[in-house]
C-alpha atoms as a PDB file:
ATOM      1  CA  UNK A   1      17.592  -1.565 -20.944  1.00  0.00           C
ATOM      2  CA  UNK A   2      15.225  -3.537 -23.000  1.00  0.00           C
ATOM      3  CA  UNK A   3      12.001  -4.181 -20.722  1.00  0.00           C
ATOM      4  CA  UNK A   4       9.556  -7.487 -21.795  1.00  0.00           C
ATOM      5  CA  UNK A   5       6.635  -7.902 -20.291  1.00  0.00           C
ATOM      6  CA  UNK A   6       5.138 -11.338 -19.646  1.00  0.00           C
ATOM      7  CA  UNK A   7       1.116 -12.050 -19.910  1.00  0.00           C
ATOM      8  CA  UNK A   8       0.072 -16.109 -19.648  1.00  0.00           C
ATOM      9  CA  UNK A   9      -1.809 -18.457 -17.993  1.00  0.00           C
ATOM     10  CA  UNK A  10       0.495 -20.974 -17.606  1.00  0.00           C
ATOM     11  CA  UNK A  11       0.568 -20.418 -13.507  1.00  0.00           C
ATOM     12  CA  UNK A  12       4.230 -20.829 -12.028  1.00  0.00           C
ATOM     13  CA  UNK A  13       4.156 -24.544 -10.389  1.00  0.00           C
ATOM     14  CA  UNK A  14       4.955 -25.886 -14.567  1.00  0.00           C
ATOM     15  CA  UNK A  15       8.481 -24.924 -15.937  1.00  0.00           C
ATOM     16  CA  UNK A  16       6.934 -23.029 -18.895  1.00  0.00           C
ATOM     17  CA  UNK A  17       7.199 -19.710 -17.655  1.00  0.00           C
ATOM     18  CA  UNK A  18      10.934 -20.426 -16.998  1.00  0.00           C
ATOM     19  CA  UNK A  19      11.260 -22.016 -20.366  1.00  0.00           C
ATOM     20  CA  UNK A  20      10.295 -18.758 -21.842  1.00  0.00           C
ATOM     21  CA  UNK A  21      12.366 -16.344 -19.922  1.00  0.00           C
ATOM     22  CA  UNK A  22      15.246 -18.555 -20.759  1.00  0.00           C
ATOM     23  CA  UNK A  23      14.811 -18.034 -24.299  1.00  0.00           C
ATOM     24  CA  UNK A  24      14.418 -14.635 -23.968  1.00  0.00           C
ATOM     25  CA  UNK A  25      17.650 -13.992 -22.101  1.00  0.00           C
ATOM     26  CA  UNK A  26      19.378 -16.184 -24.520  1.00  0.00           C
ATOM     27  CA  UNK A  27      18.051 -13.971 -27.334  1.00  0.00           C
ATOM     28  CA  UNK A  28      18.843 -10.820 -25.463  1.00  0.00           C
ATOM     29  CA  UNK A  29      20.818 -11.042 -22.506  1.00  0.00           C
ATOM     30  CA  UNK A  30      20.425  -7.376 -21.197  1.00  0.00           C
ATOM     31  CA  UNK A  31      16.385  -7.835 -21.204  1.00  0.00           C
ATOM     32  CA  UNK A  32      14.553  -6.558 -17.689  1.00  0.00           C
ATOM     33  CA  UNK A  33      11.766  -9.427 -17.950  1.00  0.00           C
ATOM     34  CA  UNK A  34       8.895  -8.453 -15.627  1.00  0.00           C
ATOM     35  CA  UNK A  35       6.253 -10.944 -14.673  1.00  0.00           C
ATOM     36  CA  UNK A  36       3.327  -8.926 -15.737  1.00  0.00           C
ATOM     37  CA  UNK A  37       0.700 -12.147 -14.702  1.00  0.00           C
ATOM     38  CA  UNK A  38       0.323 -15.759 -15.400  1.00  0.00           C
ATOM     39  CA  UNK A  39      -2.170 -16.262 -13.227  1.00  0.00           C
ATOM     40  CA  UNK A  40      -5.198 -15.513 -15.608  1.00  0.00           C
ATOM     41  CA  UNK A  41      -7.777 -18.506 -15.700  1.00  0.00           C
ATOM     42  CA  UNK A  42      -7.001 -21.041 -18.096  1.00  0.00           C
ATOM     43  CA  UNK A  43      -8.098 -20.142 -21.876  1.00  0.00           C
ATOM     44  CA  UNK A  44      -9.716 -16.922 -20.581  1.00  0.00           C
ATOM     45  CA  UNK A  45      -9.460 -14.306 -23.250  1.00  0.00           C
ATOM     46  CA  UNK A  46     -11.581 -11.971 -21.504  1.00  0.00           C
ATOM     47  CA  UNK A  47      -9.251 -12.025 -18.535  1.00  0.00           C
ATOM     48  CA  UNK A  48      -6.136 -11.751 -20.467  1.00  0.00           C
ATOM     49  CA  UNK A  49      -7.358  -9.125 -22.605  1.00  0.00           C
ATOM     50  CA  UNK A  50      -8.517  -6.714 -19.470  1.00  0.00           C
ATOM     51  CA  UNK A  51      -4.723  -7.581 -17.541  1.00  0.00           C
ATOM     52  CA  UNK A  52      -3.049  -6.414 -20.982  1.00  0.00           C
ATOM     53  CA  UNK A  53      -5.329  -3.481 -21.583  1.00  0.00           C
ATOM     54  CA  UNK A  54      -5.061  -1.976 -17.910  1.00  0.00           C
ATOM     55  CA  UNK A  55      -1.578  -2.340 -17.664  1.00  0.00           C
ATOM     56  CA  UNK A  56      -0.381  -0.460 -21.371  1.00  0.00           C
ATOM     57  CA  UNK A  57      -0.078   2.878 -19.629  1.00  0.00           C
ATOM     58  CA  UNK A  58       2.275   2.149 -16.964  1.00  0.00           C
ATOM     59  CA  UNK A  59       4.923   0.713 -19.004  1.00  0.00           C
ATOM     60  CA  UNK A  60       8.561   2.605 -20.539  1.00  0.00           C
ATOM     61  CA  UNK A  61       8.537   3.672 -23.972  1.00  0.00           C
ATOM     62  CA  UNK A  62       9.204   0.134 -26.579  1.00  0.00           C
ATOM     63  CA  UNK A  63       8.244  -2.116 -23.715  1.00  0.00           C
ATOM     64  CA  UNK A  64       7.645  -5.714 -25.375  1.00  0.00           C
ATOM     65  CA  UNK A  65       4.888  -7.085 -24.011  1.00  0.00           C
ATOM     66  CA  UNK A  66       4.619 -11.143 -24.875  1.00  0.00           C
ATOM     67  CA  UNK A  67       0.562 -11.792 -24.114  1.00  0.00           C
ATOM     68  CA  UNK A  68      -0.026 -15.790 -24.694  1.00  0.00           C
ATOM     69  CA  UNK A  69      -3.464 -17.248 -23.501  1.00  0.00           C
ATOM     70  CA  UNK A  70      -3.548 -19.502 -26.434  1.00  0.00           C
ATOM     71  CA  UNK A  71      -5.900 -22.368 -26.661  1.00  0.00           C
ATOM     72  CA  UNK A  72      -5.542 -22.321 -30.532  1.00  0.00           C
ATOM     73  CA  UNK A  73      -2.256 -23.073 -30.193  1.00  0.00           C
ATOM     74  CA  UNK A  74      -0.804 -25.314 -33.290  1.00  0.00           C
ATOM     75  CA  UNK A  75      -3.813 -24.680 -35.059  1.00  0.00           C
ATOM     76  CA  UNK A  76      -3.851 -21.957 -38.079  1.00  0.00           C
ATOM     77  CA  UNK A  77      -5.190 -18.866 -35.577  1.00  0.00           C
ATOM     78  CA  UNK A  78      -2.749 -16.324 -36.878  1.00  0.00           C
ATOM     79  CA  UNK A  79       0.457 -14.090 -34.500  1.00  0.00           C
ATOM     80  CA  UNK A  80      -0.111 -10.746 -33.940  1.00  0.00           C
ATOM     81  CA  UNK A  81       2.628  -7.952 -33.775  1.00  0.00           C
ATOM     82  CA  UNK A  82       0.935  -4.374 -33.085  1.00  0.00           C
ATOM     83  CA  UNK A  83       2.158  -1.676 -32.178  1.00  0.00           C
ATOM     84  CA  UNK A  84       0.352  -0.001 -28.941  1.00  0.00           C
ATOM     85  CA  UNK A  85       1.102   3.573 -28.696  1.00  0.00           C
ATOM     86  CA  UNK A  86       4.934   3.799 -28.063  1.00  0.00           C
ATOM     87  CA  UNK A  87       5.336  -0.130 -27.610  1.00  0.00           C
ATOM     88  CA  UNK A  88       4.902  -3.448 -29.024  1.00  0.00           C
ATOM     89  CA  UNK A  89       2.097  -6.191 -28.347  1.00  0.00           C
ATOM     90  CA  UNK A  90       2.618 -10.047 -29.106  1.00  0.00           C
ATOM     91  CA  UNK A  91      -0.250 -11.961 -29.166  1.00  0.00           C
ATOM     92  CA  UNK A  92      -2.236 -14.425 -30.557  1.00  0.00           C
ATOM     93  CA  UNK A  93      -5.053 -13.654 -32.807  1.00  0.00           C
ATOM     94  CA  UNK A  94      -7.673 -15.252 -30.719  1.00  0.00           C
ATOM     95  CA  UNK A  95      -9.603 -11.894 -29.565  1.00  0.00           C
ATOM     96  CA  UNK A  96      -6.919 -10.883 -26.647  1.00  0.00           C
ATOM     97  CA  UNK A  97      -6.491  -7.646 -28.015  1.00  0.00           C
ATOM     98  CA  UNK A  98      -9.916  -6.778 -28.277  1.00  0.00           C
ATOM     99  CA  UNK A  99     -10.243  -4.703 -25.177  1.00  0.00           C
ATOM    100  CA  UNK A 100      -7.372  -2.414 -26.300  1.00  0.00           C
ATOM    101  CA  UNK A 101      -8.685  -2.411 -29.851  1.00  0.00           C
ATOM    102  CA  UNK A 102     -11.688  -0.522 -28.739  1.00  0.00           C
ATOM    103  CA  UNK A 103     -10.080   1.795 -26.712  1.00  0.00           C
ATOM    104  CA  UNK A 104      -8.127   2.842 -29.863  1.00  0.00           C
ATOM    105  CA  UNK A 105      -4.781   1.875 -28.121  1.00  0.00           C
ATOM    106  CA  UNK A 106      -3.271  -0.604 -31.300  1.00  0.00           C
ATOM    107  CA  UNK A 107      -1.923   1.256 -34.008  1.00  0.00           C
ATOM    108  CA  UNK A 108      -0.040  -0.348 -36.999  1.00  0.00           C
ATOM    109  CA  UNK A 109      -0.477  -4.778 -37.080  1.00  0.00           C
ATOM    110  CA  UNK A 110       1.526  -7.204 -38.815  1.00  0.00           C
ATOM    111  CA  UNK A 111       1.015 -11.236 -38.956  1.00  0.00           C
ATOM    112  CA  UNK A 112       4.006 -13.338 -38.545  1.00  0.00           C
ATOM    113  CA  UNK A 113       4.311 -15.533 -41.980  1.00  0.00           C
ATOM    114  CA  UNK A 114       7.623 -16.897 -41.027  1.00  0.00           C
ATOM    115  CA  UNK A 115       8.374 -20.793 -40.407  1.00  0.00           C
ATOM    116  CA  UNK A 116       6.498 -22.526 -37.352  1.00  0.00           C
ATOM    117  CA  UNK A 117       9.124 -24.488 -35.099  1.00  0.00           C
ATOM    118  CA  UNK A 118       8.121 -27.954 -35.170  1.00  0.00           C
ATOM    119  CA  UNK A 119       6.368 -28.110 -31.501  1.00  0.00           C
ATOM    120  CA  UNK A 120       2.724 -27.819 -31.840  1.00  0.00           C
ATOM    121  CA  UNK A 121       1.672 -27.633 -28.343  1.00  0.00           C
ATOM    122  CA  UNK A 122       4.264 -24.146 -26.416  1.00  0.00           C
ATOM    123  CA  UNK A 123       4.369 -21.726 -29.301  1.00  0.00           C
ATOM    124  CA  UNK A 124       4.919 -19.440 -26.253  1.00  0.00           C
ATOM    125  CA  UNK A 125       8.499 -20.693 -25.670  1.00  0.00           C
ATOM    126  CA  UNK A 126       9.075 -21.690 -29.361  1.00  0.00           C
ATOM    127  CA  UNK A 127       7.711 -18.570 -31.278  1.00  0.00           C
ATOM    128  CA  UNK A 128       6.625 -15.765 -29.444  1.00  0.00           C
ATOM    129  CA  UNK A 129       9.213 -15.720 -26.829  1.00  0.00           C
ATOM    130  CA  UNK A 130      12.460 -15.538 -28.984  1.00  0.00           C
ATOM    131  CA  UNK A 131      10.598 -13.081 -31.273  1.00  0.00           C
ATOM    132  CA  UNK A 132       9.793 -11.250 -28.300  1.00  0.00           C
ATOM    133  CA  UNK A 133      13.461 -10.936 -27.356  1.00  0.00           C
ATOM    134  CA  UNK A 134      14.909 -10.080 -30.863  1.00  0.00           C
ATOM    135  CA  UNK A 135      12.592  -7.221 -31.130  1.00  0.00           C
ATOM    136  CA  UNK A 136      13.124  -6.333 -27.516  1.00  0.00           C
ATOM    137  CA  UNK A 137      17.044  -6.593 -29.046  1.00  0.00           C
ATOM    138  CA  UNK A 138      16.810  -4.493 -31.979  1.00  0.00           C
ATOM    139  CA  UNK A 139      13.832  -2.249 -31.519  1.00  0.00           C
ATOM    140  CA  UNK A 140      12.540  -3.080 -34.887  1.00  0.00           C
ATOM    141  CA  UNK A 141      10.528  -5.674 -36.230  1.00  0.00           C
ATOM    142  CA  UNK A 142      11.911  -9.197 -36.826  1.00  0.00           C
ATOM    143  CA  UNK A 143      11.552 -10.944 -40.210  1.00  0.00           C
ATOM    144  CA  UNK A 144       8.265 -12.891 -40.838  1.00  0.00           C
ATOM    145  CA  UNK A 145       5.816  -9.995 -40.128  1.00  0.00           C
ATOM    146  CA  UNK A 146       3.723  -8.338 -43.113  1.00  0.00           C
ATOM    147  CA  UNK A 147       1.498  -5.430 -42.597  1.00  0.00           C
ATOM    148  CA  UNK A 148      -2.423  -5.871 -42.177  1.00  0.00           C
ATOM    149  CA  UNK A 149      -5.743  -4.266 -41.456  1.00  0.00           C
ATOM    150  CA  UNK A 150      -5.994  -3.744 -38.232  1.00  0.00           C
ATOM    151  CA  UNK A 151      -9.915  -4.776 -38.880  1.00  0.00           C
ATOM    152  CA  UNK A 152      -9.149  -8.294 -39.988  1.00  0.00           C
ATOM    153  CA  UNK A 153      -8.044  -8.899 -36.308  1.00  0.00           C
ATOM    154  CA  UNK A 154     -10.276 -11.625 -34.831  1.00  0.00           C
ATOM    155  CA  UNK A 155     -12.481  -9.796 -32.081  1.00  0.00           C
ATOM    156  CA  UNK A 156     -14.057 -11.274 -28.943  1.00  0.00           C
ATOM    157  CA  UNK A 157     -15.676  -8.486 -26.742  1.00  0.00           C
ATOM    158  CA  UNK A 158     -16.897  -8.954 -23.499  1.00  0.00           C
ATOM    159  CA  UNK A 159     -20.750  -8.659 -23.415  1.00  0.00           C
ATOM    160  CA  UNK A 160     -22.139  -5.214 -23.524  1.00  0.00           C
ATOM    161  CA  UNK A 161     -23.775  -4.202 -19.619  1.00  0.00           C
ATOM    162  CA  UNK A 162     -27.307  -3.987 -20.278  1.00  0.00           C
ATOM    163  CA  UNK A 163     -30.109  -2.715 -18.179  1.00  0.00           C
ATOM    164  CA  UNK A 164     -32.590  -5.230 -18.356  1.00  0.00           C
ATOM    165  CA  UNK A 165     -36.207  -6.269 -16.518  1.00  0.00           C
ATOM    166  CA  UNK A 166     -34.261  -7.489 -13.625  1.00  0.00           C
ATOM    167  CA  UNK A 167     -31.811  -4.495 -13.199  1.00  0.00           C
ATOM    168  CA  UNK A 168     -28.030  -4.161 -14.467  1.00  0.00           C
ATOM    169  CA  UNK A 169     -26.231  -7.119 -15.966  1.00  0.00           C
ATOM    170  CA  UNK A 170     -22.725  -7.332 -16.525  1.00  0.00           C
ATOM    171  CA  UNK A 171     -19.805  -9.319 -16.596  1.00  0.00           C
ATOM    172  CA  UNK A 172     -16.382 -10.525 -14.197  1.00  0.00           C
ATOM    173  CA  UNK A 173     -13.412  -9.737 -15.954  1.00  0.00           C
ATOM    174  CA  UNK A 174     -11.033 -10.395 -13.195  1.00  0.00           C
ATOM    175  CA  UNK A 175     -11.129 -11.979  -9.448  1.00  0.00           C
ATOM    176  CA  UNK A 176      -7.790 -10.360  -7.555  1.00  0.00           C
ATOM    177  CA  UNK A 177      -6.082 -12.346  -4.705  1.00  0.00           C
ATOM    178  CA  UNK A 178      -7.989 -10.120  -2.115  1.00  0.00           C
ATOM    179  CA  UNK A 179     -11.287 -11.788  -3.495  1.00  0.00           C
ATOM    180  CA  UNK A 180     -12.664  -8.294  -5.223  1.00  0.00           C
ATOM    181  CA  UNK A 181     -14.022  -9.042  -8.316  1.00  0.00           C
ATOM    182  CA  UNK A 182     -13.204  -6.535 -11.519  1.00  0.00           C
ATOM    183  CA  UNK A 183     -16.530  -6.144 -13.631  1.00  0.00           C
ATOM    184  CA  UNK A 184     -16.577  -4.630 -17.474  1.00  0.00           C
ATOM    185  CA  UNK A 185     -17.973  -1.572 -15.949  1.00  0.00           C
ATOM    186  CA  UNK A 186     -16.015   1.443 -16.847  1.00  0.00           C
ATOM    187  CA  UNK A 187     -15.616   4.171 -14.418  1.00  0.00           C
ATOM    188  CA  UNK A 188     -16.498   6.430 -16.306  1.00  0.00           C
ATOM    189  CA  UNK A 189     -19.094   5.338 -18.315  1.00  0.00           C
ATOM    190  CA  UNK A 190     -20.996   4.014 -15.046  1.00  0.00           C
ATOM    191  CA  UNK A 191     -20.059   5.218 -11.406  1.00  0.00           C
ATOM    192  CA  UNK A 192     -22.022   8.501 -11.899  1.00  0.00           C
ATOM    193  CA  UNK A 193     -25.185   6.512 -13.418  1.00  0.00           C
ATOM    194  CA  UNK A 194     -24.787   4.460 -10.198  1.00  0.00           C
ATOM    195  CA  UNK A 195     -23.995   7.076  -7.914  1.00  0.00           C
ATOM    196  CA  UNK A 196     -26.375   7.032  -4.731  1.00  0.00           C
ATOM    197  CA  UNK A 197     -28.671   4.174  -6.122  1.00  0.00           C
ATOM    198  CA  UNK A 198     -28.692   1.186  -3.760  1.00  0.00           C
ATOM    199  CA  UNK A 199     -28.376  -2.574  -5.122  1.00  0.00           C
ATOM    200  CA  UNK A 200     -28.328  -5.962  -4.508  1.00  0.00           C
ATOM    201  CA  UNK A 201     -26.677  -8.830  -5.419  1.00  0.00           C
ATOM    202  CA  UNK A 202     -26.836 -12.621  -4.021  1.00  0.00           C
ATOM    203  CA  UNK A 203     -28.759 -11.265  -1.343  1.00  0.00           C
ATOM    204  CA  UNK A 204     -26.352  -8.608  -0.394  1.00  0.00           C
ATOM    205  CA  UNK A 205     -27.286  -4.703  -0.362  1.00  0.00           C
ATOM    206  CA  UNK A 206     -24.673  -2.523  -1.816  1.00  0.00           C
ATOM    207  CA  UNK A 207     -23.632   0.968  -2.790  1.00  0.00           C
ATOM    208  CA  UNK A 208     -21.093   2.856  -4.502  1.00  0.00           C
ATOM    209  CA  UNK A 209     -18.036   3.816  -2.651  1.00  0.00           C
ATOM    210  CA  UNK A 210     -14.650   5.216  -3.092  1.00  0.00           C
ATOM    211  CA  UNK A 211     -12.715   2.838  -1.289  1.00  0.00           C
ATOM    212  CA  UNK A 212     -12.677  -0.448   0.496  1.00  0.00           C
ATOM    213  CA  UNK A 213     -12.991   0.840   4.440  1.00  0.00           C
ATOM    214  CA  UNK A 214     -15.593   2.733   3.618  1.00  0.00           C
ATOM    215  CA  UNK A 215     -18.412  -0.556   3.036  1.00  0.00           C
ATOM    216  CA  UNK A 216     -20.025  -1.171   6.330  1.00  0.00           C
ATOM    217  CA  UNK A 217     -19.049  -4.633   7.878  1.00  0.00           C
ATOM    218  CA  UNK A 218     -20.674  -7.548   6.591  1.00  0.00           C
ATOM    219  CA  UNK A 219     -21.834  -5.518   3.523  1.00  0.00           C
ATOM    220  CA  UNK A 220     -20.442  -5.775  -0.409  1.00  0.00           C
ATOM    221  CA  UNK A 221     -19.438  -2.100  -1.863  1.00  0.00           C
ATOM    222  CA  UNK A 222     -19.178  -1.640  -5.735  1.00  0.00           C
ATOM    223  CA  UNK A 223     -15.382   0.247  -5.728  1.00  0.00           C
ATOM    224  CA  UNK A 224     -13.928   2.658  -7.902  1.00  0.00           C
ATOM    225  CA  UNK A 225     -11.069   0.387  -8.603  1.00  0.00           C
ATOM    226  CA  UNK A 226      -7.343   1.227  -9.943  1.00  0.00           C
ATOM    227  CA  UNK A 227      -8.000  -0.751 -13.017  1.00  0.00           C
ATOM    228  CA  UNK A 228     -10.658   1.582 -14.764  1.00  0.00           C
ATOM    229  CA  UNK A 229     -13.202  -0.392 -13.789  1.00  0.00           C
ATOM    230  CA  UNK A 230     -15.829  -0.917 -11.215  1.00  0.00           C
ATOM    231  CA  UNK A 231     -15.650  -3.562  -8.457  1.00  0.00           C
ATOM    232  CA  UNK A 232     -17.838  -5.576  -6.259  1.00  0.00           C
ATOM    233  CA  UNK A 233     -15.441  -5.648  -2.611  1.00  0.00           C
ATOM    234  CA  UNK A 234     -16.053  -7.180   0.756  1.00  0.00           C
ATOM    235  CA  UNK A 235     -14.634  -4.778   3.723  1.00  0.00           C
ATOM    236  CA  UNK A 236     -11.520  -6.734   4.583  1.00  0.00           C
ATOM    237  CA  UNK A 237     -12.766  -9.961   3.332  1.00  0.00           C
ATOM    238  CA  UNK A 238     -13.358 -11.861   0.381  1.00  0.00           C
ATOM    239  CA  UNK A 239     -16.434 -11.003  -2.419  1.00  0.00           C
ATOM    240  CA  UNK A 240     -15.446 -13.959  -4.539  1.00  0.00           C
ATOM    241  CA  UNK A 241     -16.277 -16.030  -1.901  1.00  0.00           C
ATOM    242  CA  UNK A 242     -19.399 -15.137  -0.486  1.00  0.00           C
ATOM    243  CA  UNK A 243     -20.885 -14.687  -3.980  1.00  0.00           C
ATOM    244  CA  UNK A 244     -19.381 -17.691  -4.912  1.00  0.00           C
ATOM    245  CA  UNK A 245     -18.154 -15.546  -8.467  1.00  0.00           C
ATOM    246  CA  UNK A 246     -14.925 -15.760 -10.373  1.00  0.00           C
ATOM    247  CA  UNK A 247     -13.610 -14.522 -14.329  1.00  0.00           C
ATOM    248  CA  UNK A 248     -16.409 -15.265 -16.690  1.00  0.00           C
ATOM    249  CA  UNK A 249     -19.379 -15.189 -14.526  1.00  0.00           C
ATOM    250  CA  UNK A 250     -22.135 -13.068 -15.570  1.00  0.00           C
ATOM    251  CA  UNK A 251     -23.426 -10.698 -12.389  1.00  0.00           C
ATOM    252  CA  UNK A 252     -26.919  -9.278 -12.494  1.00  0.00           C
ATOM    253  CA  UNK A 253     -27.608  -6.101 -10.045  1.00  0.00           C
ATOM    254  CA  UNK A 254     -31.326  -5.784  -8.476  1.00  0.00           C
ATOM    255  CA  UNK A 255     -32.184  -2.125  -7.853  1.00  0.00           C
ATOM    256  CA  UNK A 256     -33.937  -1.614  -4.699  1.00  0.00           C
ATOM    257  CA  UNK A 257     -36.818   0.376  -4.661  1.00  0.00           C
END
């Protein structure tokens, strides 16, 4: 069974997502579509990019996965077809893969030269979708790809964490529905550095922990998350909302003396 994995931001109260898997069934009928998330924040390529690049491992072996946060859609911003590992990645050249670009997870890249339909405005239903399902079909690469250097791929990192005057500054990647709010801080890169050190953020001490029982009540924790990356968490409550943060927002970390 052919599995295709869908990445947008087109939310579900629209028909667009429906649209799509339409055209993908219609294009291959025995396709396991899985609903990977359209819930990223409209236009945000940060967002889209850390949902793709988290989720690569956990997927079967020539898993399609159809990745459209696309506000250059119509315009000449080039289609992406790369292969990631042991599966394919459909995307827009806007910067979405950059995450998984740098952690050396897209392999071979071709640019889709063939004829645009004549909609300007849901390339995701009209393009990438029933190219999606061909190659999810055949297991090879549909006509209207050529090969290209992987370094001509438009990139759009997050900012680099910094320590600065003021303490740590990062980034949100990702607000979940529990309120816990993903930061570009790798888990390995930074939970030993942070290990033991107490912080504060919007008036709020915090420390490293594990897991989310373990911050006292009425305190924010920074997690160990399942994502790779570090997280700011309320203990059975919402961080997002008392910090008032959400995908985008740039978080800067006091460290207490």
């Amino acid at each position: 069974m052919s599995v295709v994995a869908l990445l947008t931001d087109f939310g579900l109260e629209d028909p667009y997502v429906g649209q799509m898997k339409g055209v993908i069934y219609s294009h291959c009928p025995g396709a396991a579509v899985i609903d990977l998330s359209h819930g990223v924040q409209a236009f945000n390529i940060h967002q889209a990019g850390f949902v793709l690049r988290s989720s690569l491992d956990y997927f079967p072996d020539d898993t399609v996965f159809i990745a459209v946060v696309d506000p250059g859609v119509g315009s000449e911003r080039g289609i992406i077809l790369a292969e990631s590992r042991n599966s394919w990645i459909l995307a827009p050249d806007n910067g979405l893969l950059s995450q998984a670009l740098e952690d050396g997870l897209v392999g071979i890249c071709r640019r889709f030269t063939g004829k645009p339909p004549l909609s300007t405005t849901f390339h995701g239903r009209d393009i990438f979708a029933p190219l999606g399902a061909i190659l999810a079909r055949e297991q090879k690469v549909p006509e209207g790809f050529e090969h290209f250097d992987q370094e001509e791929i438009i990139k759009h990192y997050p900012p680099v964490p910094a320590v600065c005057s003021s303490g740590l500054k990062c980034l949100v990647l990702h607000r979940d529905r529990f309120g816990n709010l993903v930061l570009n801080l790798d888990i390995n890169s930074w939970a030993g550095r942070l290990q033991g050190i107490e912080m504060q953020v919007g008036g709020y001490d915090m420390v490293l922990v594990s897991y989310y029982a373990a911050i006292p009540e009425g305190k924010l924790g920074m997690v160990t998350g399942s994502q790779g990356r570090l997280e700011i968490a309320a203990r059975e409550d919402s961080a997002a909302r008392l910090l008032g943060f959400g995908p985008g927002d740039e978080v800067v970390f006091s460290f207490n003396a």
